[in-house]
C-alpha atoms as a PDB file:
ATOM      1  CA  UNK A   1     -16.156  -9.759 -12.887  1.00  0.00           C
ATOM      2  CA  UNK A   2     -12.611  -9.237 -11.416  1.00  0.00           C
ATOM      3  CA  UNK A   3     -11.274 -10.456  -7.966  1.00  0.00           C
ATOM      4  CA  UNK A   4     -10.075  -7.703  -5.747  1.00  0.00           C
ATOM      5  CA  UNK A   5      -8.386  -8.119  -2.460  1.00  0.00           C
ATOM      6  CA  UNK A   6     -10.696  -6.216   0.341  1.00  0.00           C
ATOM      7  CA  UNK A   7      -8.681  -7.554   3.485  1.00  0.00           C
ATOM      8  CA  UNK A   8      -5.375  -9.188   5.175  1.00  0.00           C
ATOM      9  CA  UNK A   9      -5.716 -11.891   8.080  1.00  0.00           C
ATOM     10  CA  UNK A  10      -3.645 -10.146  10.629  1.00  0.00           C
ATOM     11  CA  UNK A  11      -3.537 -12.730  13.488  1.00  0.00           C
ATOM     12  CA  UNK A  12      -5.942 -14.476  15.439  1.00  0.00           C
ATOM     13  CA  UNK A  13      -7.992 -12.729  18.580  1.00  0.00           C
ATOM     14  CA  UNK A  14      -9.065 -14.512  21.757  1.00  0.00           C
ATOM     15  CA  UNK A  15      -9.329 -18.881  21.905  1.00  0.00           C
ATOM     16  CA  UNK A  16     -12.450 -19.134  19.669  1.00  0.00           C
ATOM     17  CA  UNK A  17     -10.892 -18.813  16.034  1.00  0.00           C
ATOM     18  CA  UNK A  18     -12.070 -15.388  15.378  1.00  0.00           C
ATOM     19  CA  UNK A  19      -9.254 -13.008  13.148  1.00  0.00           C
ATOM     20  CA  UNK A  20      -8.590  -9.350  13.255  1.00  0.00           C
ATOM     21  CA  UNK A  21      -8.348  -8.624   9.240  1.00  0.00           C
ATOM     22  CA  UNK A  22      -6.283  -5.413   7.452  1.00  0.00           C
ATOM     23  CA  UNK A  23      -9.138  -3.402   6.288  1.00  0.00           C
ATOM     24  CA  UNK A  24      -8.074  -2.943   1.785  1.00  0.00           C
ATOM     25  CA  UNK A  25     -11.479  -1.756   0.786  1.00  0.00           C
ATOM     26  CA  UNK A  26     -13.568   1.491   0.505  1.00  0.00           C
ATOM     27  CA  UNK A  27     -16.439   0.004   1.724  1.00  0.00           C
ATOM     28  CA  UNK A  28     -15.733  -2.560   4.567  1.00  0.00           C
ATOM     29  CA  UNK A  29     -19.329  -2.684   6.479  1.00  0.00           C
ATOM     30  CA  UNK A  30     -20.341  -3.996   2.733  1.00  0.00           C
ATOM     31  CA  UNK A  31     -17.506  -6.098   2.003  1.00  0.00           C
ATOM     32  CA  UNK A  32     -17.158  -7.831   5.586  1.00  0.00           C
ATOM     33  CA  UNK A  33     -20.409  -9.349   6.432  1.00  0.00           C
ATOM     34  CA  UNK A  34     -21.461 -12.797   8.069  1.00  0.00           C
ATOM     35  CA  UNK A  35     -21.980 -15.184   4.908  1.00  0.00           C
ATOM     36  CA  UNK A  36     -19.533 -13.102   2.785  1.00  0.00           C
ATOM     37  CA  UNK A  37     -17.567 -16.127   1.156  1.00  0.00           C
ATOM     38  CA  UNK A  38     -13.399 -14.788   0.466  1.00  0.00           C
ATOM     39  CA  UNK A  39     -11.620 -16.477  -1.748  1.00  0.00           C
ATOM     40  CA  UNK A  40      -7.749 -17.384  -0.944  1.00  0.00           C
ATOM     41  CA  UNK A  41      -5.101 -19.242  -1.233  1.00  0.00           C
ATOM     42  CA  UNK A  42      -5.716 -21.966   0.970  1.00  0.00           C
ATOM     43  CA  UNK A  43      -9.169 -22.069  -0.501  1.00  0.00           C
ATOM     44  CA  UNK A  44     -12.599 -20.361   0.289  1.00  0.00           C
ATOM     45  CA  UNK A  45     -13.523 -19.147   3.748  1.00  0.00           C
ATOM     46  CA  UNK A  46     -16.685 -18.221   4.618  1.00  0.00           C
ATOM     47  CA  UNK A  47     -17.367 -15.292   7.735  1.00  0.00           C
ATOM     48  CA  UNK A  48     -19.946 -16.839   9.926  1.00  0.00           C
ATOM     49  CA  UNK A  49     -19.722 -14.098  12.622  1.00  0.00           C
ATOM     50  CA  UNK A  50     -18.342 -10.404  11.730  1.00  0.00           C
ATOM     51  CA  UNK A  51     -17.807  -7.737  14.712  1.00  0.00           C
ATOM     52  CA  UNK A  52     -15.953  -4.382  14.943  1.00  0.00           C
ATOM     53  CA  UNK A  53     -13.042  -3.770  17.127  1.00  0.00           C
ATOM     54  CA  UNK A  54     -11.107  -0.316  17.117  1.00  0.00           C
ATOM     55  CA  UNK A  55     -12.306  -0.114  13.801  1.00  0.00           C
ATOM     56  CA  UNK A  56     -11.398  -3.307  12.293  1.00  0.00           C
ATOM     57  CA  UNK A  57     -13.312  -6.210  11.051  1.00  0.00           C
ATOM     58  CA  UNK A  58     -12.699  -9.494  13.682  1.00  0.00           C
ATOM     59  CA  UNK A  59     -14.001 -12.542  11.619  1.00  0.00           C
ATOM     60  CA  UNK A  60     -14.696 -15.858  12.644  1.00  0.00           C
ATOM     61  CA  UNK A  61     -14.742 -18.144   9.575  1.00  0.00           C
ATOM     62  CA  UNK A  62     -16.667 -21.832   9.188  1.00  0.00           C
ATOM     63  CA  UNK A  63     -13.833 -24.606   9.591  1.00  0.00           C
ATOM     64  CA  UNK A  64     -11.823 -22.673  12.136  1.00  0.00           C
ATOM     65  CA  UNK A  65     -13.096 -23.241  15.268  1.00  0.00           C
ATOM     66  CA  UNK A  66      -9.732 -22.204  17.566  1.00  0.00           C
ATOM     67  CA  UNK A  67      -6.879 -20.739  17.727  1.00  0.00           C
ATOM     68  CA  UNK A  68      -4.795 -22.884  16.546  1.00  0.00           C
ATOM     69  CA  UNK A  69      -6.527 -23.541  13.153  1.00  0.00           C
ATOM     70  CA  UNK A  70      -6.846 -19.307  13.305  1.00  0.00           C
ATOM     71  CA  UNK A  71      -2.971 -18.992  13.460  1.00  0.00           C
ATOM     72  CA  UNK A  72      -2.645 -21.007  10.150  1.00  0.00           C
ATOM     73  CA  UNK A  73      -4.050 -17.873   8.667  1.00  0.00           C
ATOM     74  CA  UNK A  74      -1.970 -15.231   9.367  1.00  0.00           C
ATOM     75  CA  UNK A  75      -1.086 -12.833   6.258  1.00  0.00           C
ATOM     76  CA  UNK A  76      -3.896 -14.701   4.200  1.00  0.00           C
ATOM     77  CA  UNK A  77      -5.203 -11.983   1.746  1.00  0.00           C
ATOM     78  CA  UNK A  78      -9.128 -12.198   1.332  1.00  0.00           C
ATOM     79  CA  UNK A  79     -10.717 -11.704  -1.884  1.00  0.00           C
ATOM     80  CA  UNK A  80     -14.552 -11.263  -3.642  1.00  0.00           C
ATOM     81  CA  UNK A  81     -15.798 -11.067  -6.839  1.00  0.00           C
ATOM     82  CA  UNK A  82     -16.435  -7.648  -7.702  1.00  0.00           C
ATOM     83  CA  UNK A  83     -18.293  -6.092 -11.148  1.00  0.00           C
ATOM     84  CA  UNK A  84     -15.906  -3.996 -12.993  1.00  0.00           C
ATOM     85  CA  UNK A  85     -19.161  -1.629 -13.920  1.00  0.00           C
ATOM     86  CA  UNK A  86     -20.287  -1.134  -9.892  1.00  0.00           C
ATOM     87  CA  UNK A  87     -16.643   0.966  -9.435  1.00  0.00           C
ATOM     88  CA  UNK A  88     -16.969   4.530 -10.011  1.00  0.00           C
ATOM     89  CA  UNK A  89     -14.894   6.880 -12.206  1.00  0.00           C
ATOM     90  CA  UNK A  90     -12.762   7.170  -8.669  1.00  0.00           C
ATOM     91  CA  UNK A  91     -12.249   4.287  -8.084  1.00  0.00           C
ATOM     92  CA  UNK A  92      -9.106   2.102  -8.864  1.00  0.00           C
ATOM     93  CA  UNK A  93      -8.284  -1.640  -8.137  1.00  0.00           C
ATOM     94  CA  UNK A  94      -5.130  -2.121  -5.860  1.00  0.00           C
ATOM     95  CA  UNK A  95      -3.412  -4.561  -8.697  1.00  0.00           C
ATOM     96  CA  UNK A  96      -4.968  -1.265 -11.469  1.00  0.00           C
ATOM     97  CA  UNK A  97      -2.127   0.657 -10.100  1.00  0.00           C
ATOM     98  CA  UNK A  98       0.845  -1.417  -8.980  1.00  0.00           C
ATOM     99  CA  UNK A  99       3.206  -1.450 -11.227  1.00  0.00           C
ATOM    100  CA  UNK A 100       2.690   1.928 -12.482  1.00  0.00           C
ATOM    101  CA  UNK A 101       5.300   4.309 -13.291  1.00  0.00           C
ATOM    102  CA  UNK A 102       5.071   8.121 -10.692  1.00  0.00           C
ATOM    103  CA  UNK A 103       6.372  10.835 -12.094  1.00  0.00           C
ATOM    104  CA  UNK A 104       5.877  14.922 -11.291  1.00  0.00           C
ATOM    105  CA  UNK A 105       4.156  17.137 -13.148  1.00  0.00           C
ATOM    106  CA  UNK A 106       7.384  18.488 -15.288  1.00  0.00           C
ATOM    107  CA  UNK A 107       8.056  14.290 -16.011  1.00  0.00           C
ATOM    108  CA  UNK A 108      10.973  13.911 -13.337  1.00  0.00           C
ATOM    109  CA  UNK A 109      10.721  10.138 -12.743  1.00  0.00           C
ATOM    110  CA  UNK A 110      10.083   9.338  -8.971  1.00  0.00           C
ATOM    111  CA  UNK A 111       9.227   5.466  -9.181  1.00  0.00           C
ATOM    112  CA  UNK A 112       7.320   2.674  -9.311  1.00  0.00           C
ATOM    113  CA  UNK A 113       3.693   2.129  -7.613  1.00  0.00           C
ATOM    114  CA  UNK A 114       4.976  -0.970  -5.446  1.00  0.00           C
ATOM    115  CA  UNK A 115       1.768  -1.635  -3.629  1.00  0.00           C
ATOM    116  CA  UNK A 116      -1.266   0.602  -1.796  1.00  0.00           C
ATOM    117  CA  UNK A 117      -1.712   0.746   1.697  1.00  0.00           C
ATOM    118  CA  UNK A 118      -5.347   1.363   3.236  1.00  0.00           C
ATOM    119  CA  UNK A 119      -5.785   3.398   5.946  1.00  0.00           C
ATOM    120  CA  UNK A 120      -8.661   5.287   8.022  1.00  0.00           C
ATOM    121  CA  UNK A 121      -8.725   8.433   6.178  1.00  0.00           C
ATOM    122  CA  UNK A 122      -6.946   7.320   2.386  1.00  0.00           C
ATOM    123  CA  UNK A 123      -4.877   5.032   0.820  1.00  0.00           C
ATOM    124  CA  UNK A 124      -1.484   5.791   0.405  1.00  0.00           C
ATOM    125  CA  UNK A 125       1.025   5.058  -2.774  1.00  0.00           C
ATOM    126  CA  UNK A 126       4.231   3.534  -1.723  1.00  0.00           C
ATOM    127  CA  UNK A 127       6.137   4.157  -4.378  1.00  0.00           C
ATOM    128  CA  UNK A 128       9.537   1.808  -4.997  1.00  0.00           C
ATOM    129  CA  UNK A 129      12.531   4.355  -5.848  1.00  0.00           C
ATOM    130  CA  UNK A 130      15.963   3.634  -6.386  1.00  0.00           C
ATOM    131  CA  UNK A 131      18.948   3.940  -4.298  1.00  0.00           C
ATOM    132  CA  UNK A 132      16.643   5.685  -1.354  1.00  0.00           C
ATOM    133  CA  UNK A 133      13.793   3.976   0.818  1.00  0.00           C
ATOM    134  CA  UNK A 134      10.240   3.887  -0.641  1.00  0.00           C
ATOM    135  CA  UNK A 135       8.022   7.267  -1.186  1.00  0.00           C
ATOM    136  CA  UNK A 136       4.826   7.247   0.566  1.00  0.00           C
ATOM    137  CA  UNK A 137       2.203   9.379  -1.271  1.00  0.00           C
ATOM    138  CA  UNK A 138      -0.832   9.904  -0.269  1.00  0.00           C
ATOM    139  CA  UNK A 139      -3.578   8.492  -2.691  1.00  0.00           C
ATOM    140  CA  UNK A 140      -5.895  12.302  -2.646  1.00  0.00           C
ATOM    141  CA  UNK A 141      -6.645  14.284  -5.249  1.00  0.00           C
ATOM    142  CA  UNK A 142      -4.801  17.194  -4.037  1.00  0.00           C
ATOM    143  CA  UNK A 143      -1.049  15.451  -5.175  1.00  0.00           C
ATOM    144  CA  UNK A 144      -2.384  12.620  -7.742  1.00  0.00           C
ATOM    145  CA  UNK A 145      -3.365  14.823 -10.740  1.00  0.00           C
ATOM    146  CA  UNK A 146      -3.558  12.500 -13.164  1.00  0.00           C
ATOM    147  CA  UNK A 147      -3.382   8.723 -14.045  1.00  0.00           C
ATOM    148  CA  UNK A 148      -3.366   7.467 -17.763  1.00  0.00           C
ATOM    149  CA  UNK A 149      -3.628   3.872 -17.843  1.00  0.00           C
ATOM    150  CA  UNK A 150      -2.676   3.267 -21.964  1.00  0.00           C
ATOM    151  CA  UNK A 151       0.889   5.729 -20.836  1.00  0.00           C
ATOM    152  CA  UNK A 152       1.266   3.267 -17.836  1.00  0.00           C
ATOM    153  CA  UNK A 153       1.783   7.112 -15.691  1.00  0.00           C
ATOM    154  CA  UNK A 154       0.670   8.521 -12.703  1.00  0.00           C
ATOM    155  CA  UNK A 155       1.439  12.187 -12.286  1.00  0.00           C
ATOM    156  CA  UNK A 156       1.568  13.779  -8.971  1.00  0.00           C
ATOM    157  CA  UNK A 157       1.770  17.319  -7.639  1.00  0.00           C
ATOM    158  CA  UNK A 158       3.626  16.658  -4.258  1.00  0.00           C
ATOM    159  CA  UNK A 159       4.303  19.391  -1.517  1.00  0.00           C
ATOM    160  CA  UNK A 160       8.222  20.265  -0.693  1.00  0.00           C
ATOM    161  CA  UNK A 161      10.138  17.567   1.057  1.00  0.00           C
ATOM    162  CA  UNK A 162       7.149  15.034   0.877  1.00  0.00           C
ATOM    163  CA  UNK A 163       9.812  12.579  -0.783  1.00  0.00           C
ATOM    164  CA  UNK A 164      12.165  13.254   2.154  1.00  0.00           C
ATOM    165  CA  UNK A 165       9.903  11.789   4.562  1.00  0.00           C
END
């Protein structure tokens, strides 16, 4: 079993505790379901009451029953224990990849794998360079060609002026 981050308290919505949460999972109708238990920093939280909003997961979570209590949260990352066996060959762990060295296809160096950003449509590498502002790759197959765990590399075929962005 490993623990994997699936979501990020954002901030609280309306009077009644509930909290709009950062979406970092593949699979967030499975991973964001009333009686799901997260564990966090503070502790676990259990969802009593899960419900979509512009296509985010608003939770409301037992022992927060306002705002107030809800605002403590903010930036909280939410974790669950996931097999190692249920992800496919496709499938990598945020904290798999961070830390890991990007470099092009002919071994130019571009960085460092900083953290992974999930959105709608893919995650995206932001890569840590220095002396410029991050790179933001996306995470498709199209421009990440390769990643070899034992070498610590991940090789990427990027379109012109995708670093300049």
């Amino acid at each position: 079993m490993a623990e994997v981050v699936v979501g990020r308290i954002v901030r609280p919505h309306g009077l009644r505790g509930e909290l709009i949460v950062e979406v970092r999972t593949d699979d967030p109708e499975a991973r964001f379901q009333p009686g799901v238990v997260y564990a966090t920093k503070n502790g676990p939280l259990k969802a009593l009451t899960v419900r979509w909003h512009q296509g985010r997961p608003m939770v409301g979570f037992d022992g927060v029953p306002g705002r107030t209590e809800a605002e403590l949260l903010r930036g909280v990352l939410l974790s669950v224990d996931v097999d190692e066996d249920d992800l496919g060959d496709d499938e990598f762990r945020d904290d798999d990849l961070e830390g890991l060295a990007v470099v092009e296809a002919d071994g130019t160096a571009i960085g460092t794998v900083a953290r992974i950003e999930h959105g709608a449509g893919h995650e995206t590498l932001v890569v840590r360079r220095q002396g410029t502002h991050p790179a933001r790759i996306p995470f498709v197959a199209e421009m990440v060609t390769e990643i070899d765990f034992e070498a610590e590399v991940i090789t990427v075929d990027l379109p012109p002026g995708l670093l300049e962005l």
